[in-house]
PDB file of N, CA and C in Angstrom:
ATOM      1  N   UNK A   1       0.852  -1.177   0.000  1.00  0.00           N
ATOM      2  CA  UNK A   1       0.000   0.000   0.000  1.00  0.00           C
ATOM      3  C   UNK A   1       0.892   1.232   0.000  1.00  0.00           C
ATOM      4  N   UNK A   2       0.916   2.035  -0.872  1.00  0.00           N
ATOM      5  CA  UNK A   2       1.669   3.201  -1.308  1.00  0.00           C
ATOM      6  C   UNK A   2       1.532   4.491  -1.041  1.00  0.00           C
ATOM      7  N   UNK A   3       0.269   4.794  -0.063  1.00  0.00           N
ATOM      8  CA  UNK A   3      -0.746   5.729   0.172  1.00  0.00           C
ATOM      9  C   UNK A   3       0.558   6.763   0.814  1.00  0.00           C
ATOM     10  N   UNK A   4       0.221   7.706   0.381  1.00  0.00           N
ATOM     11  CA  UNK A   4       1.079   9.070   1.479  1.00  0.00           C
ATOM     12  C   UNK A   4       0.251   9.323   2.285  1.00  0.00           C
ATOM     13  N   UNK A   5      -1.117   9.767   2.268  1.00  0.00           N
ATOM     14  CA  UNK A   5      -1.436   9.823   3.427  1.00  0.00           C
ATOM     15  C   UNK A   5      -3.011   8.973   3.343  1.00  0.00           C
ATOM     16  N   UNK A   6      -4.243   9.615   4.444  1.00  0.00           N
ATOM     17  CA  UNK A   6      -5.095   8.895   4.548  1.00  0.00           C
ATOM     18  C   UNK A   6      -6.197   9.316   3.701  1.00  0.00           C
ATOM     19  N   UNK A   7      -6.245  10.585   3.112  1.00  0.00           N
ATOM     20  CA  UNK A   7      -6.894  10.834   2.150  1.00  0.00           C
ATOM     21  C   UNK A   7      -6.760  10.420   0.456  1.00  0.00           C
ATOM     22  N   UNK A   8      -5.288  10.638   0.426  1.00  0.00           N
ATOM     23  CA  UNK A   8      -5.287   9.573  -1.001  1.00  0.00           C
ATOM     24  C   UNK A   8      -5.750   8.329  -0.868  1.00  0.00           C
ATOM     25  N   UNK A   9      -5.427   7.802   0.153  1.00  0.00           N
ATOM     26  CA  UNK A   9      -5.848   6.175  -0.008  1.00  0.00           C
ATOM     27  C   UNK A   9      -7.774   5.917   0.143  1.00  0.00           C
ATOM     28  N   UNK A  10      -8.482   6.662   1.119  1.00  0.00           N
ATOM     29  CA  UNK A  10      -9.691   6.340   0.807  1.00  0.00           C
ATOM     30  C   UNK A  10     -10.596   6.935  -0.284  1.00  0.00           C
ATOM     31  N   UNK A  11      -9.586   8.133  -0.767  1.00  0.00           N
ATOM     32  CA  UNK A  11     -10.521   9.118  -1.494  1.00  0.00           C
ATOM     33  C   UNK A  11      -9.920   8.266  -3.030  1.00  0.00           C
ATOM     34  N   UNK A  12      -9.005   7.825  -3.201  1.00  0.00           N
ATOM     35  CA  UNK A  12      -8.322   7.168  -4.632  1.00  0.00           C
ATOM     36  C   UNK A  12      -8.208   6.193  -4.465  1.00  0.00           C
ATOM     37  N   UNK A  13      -7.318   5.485  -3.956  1.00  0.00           N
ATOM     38  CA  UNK A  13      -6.516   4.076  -3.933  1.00  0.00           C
ATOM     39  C   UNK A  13      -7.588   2.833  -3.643  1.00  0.00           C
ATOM     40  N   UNK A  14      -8.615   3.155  -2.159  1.00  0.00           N
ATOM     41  CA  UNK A  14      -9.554   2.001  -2.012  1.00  0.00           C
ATOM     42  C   UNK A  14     -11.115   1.487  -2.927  1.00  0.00           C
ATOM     43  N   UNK A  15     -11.334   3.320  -3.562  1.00  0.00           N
ATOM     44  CA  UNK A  15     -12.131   3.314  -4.540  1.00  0.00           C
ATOM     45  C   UNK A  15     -11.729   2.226  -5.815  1.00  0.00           C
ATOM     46  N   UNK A  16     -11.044   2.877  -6.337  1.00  0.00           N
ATOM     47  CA  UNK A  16     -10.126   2.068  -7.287  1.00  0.00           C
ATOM     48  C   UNK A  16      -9.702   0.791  -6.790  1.00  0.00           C
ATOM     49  N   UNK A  17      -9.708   0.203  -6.104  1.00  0.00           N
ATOM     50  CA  UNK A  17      -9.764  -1.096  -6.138  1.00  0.00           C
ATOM     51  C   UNK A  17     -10.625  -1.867  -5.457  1.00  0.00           C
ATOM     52  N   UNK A  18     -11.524  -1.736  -4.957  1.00  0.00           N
ATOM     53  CA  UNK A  18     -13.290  -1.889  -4.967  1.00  0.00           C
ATOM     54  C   UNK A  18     -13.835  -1.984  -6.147  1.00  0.00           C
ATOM     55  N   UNK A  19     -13.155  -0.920  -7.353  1.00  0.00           N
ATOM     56  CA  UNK A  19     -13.889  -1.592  -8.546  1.00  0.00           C
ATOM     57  C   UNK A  19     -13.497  -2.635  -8.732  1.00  0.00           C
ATOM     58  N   UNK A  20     -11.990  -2.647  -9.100  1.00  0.00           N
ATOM     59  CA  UNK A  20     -11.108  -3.856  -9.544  1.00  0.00           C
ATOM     60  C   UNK A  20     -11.268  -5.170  -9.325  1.00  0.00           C
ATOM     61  N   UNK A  21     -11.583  -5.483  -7.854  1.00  0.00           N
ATOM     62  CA  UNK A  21     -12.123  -6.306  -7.144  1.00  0.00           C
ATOM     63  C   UNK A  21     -13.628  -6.600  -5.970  1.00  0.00           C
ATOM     64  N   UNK A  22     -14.298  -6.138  -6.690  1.00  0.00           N
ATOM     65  CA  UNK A  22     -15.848  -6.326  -6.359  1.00  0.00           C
ATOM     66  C   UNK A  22     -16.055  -7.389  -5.423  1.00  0.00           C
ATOM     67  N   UNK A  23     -15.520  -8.519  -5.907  1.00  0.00           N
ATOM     68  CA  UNK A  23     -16.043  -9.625  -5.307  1.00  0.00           C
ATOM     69  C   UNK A  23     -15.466 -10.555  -4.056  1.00  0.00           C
ATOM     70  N   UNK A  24     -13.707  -9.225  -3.947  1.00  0.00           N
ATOM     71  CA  UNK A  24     -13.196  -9.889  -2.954  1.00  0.00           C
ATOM     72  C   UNK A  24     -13.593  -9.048  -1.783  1.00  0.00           C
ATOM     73  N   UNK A  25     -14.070  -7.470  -2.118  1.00  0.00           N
ATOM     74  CA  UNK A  25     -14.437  -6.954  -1.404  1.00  0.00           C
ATOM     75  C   UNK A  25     -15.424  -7.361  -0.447  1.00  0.00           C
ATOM     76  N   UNK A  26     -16.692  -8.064  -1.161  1.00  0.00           N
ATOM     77  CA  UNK A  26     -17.863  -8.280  -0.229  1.00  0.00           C
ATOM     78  C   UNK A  26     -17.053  -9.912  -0.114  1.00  0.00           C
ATOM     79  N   UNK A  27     -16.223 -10.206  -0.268  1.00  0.00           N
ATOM     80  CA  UNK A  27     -15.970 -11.494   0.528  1.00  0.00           C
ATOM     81  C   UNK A  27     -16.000 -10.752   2.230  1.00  0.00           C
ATOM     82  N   UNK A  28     -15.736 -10.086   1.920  1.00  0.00           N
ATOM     83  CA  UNK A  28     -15.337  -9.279   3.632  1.00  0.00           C
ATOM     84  C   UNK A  28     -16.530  -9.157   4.351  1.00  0.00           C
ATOM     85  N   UNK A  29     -17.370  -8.343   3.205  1.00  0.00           N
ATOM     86  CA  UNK A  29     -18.871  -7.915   4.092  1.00  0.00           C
ATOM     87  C   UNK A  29     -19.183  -7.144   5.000  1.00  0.00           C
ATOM     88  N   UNK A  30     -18.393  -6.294   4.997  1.00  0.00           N
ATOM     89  CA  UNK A  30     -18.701  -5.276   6.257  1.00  0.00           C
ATOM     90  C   UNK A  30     -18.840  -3.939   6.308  1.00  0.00           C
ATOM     91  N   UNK A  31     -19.397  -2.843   6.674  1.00  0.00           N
ATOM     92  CA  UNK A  31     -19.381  -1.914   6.578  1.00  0.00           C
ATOM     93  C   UNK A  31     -18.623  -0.963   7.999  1.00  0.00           C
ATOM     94  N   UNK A  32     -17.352  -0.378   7.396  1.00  0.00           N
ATOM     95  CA  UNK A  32     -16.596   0.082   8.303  1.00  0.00           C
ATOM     96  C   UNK A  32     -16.550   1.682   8.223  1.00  0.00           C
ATOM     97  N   UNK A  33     -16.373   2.220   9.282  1.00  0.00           N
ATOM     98  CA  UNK A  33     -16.317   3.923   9.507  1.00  0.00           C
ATOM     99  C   UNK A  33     -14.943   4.115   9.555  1.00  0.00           C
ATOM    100  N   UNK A  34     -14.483   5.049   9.177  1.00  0.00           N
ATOM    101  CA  UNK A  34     -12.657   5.613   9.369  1.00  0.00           C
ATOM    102  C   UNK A  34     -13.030   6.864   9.874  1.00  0.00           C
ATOM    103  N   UNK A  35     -12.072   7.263  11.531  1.00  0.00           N
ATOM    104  CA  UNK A  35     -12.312   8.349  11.476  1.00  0.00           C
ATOM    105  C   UNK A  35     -10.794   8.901  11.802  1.00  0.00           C
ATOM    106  N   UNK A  36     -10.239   9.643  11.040  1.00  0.00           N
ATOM    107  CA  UNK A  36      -8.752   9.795  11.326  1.00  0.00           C
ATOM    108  C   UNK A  36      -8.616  11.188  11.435  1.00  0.00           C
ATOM    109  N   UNK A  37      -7.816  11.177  12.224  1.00  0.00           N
ATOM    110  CA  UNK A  37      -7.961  12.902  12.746  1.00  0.00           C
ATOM    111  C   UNK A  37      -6.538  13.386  12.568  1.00  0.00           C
ATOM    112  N   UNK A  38      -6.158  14.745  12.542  1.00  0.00           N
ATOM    113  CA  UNK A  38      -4.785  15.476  12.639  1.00  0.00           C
ATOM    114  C   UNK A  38      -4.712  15.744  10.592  1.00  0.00           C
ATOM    115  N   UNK A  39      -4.017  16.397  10.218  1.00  0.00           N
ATOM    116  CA  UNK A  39      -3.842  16.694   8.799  1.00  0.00           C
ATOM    117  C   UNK A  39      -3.943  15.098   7.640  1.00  0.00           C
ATOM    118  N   UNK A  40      -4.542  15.480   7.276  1.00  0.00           N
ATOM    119  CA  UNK A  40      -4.730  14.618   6.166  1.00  0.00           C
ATOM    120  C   UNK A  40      -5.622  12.995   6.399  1.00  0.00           C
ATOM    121  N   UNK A  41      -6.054  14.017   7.574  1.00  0.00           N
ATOM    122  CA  UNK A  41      -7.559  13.104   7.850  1.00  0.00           C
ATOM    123  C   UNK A  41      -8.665  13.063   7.338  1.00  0.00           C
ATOM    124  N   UNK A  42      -9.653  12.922   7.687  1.00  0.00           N
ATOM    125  CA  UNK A  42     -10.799  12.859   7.993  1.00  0.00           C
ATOM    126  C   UNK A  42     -11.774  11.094   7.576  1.00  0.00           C
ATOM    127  N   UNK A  43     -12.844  11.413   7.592  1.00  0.00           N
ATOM    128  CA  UNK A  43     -13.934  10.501   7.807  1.00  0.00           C
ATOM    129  C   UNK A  43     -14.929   9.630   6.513  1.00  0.00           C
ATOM    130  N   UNK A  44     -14.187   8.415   6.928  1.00  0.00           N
ATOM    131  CA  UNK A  44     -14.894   7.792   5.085  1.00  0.00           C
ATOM    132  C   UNK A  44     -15.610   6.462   5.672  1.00  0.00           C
ATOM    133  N   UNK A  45     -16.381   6.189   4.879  1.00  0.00           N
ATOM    134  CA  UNK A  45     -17.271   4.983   5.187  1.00  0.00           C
ATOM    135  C   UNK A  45     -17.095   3.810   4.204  1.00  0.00           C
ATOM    136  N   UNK A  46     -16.592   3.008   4.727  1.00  0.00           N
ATOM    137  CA  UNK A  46     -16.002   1.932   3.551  1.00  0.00           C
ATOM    138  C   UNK A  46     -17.605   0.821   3.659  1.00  0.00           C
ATOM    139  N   UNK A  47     -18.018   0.610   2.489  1.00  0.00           N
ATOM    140  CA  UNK A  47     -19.484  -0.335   2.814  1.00  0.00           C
ATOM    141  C   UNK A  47     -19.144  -1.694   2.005  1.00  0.00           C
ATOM    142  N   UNK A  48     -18.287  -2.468   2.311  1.00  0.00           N
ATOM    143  CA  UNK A  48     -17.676  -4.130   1.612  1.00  0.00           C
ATOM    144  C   UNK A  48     -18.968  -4.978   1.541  1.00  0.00           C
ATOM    145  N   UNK A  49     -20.439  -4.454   1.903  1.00  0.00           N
ATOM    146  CA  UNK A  49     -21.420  -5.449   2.493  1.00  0.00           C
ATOM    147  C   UNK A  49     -22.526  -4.788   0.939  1.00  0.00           C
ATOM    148  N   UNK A  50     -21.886  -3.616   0.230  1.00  0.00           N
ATOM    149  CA  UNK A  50     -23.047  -3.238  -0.898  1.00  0.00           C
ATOM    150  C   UNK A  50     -22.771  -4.135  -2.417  1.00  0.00           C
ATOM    151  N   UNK A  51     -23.804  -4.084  -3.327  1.00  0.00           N
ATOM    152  CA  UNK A  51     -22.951  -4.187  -4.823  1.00  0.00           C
ATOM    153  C   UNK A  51     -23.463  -2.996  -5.278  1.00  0.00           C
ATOM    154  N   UNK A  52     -22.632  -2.469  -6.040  1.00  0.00           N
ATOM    155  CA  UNK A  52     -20.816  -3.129  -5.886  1.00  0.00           C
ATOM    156  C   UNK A  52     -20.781  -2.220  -4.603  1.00  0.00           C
ATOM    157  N   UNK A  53     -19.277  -2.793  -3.751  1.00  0.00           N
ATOM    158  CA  UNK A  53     -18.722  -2.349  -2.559  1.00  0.00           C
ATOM    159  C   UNK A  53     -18.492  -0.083  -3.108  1.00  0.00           C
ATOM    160  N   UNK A  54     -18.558   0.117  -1.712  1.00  0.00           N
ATOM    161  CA  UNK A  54     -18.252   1.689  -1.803  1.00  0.00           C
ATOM    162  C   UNK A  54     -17.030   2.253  -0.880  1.00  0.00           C
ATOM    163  N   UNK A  55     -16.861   3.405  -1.582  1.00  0.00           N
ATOM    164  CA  UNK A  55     -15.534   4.261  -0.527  1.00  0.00           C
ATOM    165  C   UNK A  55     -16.419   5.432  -0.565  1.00  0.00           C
ATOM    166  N   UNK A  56     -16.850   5.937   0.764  1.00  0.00           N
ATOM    167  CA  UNK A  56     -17.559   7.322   0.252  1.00  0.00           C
ATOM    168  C   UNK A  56     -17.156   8.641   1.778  1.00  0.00           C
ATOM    169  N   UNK A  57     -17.190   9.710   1.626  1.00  0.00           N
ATOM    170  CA  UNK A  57     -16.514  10.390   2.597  1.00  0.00           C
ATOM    171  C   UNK A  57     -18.085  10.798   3.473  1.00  0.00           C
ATOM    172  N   UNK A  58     -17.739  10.783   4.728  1.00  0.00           N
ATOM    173  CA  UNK A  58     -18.397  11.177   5.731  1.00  0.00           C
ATOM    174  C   UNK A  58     -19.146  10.060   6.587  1.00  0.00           C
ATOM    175  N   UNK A  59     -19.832  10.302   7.533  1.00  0.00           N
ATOM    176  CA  UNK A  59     -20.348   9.091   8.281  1.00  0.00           C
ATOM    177  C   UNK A  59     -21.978   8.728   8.039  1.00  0.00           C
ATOM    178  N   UNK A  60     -22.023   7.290   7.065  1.00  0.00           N
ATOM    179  CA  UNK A  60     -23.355   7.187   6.300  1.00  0.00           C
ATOM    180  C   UNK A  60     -24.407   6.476   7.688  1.00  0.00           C
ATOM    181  N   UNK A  61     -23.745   6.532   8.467  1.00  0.00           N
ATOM    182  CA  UNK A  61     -25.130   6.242   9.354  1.00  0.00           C
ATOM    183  C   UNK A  61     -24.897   4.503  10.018  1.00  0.00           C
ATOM    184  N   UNK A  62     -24.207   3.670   8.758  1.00  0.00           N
ATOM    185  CA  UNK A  62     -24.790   1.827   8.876  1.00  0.00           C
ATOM    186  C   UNK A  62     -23.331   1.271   9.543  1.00  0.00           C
ATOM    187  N   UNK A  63     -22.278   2.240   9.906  1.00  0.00           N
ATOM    188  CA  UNK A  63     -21.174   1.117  10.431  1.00  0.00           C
ATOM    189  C   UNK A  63     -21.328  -0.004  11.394  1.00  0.00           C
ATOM    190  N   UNK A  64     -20.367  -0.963  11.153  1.00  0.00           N
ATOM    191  CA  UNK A  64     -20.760  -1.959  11.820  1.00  0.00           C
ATOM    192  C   UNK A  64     -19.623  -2.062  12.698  1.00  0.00           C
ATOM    193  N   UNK A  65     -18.403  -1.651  12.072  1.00  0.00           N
ATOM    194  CA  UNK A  65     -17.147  -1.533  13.208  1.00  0.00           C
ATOM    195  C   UNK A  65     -16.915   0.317  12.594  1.00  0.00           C
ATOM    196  N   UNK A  66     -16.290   0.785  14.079  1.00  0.00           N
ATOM    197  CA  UNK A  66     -15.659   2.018  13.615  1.00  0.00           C
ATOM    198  C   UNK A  66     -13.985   2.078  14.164  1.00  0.00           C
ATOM    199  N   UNK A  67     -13.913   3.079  13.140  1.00  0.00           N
ATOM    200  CA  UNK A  67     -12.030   2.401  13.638  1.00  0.00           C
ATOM    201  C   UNK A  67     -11.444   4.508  13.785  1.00  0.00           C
ATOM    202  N   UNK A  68     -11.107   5.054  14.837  1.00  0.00           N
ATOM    203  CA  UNK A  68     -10.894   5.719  15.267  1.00  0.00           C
ATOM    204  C   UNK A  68      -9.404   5.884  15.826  1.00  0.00           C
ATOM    205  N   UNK A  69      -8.355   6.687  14.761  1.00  0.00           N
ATOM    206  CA  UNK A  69      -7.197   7.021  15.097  1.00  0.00           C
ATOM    207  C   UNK A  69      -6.566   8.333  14.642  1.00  0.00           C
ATOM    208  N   UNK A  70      -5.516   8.620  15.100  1.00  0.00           N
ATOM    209  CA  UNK A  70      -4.636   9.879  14.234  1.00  0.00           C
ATOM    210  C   UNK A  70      -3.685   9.499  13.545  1.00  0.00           C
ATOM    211  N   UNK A  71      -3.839  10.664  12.020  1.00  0.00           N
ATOM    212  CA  UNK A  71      -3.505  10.172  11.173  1.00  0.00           C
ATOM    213  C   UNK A  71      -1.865   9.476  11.020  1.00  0.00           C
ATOM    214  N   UNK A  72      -0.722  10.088  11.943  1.00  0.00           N
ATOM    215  CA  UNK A  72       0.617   9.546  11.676  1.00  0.00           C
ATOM    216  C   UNK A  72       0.282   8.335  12.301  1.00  0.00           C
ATOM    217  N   UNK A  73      -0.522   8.112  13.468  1.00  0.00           N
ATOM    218  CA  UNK A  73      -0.517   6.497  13.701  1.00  0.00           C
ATOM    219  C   UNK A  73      -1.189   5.815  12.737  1.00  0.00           C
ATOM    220  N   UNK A  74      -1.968   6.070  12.256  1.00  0.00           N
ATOM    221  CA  UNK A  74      -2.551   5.406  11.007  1.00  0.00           C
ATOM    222  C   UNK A  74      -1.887   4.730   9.755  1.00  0.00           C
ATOM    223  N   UNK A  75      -0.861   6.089   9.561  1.00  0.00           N
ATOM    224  CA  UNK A  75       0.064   6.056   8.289  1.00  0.00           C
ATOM    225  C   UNK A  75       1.448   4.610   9.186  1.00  0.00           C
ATOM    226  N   UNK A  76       1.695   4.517  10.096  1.00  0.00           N
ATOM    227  CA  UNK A  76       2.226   3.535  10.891  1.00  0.00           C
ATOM    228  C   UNK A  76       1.752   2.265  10.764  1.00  0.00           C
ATOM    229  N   UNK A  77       0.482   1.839  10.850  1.00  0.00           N
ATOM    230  CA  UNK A  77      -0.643   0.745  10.848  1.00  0.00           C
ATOM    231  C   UNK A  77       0.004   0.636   9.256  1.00  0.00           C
ATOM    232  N   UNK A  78      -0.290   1.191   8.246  1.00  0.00           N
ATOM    233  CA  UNK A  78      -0.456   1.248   7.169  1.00  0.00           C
ATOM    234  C   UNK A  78       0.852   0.026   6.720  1.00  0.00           C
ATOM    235  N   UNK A  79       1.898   0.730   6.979  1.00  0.00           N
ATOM    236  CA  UNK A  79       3.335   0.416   6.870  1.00  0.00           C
ATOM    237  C   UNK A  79       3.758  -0.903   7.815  1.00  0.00           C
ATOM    238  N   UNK A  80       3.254  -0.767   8.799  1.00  0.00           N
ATOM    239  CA  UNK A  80       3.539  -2.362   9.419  1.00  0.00           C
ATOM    240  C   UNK A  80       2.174  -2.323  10.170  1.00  0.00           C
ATOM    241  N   UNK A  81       1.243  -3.448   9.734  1.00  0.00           N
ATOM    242  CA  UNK A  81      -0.099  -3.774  10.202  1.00  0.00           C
ATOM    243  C   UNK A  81      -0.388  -4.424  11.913  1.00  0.00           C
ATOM    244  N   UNK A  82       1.076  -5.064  11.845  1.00  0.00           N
ATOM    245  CA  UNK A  82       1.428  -5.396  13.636  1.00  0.00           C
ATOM    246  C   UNK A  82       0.949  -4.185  14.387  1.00  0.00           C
ATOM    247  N   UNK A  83       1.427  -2.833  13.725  1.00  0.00           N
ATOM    248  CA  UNK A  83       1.053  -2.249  14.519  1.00  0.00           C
ATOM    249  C   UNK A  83      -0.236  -1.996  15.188  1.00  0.00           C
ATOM    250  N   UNK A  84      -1.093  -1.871  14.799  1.00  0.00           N
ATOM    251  CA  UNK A  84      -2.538  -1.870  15.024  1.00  0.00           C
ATOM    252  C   UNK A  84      -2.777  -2.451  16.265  1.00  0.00           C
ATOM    253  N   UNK A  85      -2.467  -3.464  16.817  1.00  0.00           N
ATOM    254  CA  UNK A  85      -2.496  -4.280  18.190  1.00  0.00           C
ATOM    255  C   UNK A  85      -1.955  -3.488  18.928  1.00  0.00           C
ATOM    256  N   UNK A  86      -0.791  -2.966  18.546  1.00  0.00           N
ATOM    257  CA  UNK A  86       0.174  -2.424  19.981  1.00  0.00           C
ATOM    258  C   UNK A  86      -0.607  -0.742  20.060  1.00  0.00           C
ATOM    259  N   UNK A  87      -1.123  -0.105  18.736  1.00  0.00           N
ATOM    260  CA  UNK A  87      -1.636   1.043  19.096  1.00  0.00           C
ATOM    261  C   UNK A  87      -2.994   0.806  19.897  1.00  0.00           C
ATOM    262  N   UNK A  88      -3.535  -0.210  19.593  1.00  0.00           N
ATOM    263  CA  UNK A  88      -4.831  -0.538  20.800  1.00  0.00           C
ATOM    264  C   UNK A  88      -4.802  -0.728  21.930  1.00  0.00           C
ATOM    265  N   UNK A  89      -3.646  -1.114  22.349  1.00  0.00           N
ATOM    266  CA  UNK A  89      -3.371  -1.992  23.620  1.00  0.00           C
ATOM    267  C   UNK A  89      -2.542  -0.231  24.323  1.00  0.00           C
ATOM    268  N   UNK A  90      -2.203   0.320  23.890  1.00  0.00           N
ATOM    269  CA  UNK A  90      -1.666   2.076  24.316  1.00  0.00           C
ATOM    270  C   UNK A  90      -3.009   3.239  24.312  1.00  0.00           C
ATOM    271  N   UNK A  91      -4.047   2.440  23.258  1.00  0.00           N
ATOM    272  CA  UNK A  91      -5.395   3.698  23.573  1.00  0.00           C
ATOM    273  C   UNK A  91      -5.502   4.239  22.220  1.00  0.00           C
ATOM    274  N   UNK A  92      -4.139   4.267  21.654  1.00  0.00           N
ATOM    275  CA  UNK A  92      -4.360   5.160  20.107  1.00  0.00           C
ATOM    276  C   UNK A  92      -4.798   5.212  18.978  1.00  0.00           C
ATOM    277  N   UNK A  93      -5.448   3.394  19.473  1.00  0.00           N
ATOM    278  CA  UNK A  93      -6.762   3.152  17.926  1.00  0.00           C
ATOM    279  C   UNK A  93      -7.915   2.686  19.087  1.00  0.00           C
ATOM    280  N   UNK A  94      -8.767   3.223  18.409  1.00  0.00           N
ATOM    281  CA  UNK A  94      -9.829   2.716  19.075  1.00  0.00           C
ATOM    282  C   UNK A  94     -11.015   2.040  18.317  1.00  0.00           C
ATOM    283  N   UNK A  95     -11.389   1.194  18.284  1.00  0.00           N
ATOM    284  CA  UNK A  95     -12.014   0.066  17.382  1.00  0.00           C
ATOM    285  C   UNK A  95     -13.593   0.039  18.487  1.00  0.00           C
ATOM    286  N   UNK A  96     -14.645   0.531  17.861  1.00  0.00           N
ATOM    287  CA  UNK A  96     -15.847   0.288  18.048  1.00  0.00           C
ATOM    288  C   UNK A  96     -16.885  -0.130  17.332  1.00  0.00           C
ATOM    289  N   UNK A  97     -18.127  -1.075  17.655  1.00  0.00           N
ATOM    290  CA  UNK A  97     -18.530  -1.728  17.155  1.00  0.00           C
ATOM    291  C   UNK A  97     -18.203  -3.532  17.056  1.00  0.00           C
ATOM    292  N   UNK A  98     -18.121  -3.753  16.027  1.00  0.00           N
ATOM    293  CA  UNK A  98     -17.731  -5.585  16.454  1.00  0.00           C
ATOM    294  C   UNK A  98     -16.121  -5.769  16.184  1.00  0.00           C
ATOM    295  N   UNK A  99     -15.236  -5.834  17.073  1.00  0.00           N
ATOM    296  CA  UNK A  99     -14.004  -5.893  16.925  1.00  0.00           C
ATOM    297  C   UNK A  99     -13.372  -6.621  15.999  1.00  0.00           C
ATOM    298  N   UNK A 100     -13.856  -7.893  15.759  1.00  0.00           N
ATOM    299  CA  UNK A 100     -13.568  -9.050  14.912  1.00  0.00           C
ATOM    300  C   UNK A 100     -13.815  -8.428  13.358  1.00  0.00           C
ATOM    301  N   UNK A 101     -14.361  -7.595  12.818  1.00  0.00           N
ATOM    302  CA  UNK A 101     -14.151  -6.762  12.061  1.00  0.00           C
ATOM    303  C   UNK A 101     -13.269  -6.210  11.709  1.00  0.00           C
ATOM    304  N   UNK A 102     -12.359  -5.773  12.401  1.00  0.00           N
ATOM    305  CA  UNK A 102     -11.127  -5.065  12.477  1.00  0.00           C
ATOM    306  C   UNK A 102     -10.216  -5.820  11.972  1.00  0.00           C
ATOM    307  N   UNK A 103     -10.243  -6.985  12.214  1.00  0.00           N
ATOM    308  CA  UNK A 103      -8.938  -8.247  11.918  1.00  0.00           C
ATOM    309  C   UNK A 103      -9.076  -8.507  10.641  1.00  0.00           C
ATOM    310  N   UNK A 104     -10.294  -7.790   9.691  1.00  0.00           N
ATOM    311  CA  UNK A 104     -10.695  -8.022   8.034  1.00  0.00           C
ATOM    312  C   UNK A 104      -9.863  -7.119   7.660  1.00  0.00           C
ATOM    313  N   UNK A 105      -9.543  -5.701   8.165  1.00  0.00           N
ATOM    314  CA  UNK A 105      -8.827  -4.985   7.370  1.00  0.00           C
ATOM    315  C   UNK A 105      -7.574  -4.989   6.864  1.00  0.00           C
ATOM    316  N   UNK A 106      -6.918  -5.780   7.076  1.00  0.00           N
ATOM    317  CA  UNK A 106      -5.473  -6.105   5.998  1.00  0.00           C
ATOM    318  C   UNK A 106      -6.225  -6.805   5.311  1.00  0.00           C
ATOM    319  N   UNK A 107      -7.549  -7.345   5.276  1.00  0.00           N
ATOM    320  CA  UNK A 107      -7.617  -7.760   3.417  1.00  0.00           C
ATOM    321  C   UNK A 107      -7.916  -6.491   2.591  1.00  0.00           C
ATOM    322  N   UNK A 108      -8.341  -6.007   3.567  1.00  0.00           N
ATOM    323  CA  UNK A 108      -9.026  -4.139   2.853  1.00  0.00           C
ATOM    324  C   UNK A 108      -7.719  -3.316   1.783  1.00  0.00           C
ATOM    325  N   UNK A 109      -6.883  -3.472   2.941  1.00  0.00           N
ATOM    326  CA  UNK A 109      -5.785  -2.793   2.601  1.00  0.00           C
ATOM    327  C   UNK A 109      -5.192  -3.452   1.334  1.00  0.00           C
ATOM    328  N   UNK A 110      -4.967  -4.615   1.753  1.00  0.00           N
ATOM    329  CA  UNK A 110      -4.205  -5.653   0.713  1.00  0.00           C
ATOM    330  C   UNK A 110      -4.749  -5.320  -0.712  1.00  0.00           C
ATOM    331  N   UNK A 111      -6.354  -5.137  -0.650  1.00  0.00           N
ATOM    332  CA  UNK A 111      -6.953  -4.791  -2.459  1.00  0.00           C
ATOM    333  C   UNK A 111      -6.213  -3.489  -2.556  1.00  0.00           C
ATOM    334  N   UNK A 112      -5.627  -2.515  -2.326  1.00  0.00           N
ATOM    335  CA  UNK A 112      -5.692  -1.097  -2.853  1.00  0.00           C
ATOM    336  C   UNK A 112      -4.148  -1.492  -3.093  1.00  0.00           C
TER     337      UNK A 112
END
């Protein structure tokens, strides 16, 4: 994943490959909230559970997990996905909704 920050990647990179891969997307099935804060944040609603799957900005109402961080820790997660555990276990991601959700997103990532 090549993303510079968190807006290229949901606003370009995950779109674009949601088309590409439609069908591995809703292998996932879920509809997730991003809410990333500090420069080159903000708030997108990934829906893996529509056809075809969506990337769309703001909070559509149906998340089923929400995943709540700032953006350099994010861009961290991004780059080594281990991280994600150790920023939870410190407070700095915060994962609401059905947690087990959360453990789908390196396939998320993996399509873009």
């Amino acid at each position: 994943m090549g993303a510079a920050n968190a807006q290229e990647l949901f606003n370009t990179q995950v779109p674009q490959a949601l088309a590409k891969n439609p069908d591995k997307a809703n292998e996932i099935g879920a509809v997730y909230l991003f809410k990333i804060s500090g420069d080159d944040g903000g708030t997108w609603t990934v829906d893996l559970a529509s056809k075809p799957p969506t990337c769309a900005t703001g909070d559509k109402g149906n998340a089923q997990c929400t995943i709540e961080v700032a953006h350099p820790d994010f861009q961290s997660m991004l780059s080594n996905p281990q991280m994600g555990m150790q920023l939870y276990f410190q407070g700095k991601l915060k994962v609401t909704g059905d947690p087990m959700l959360a453990t789908k997103l390196q396939k998320l990532f993996a399509l873009a």
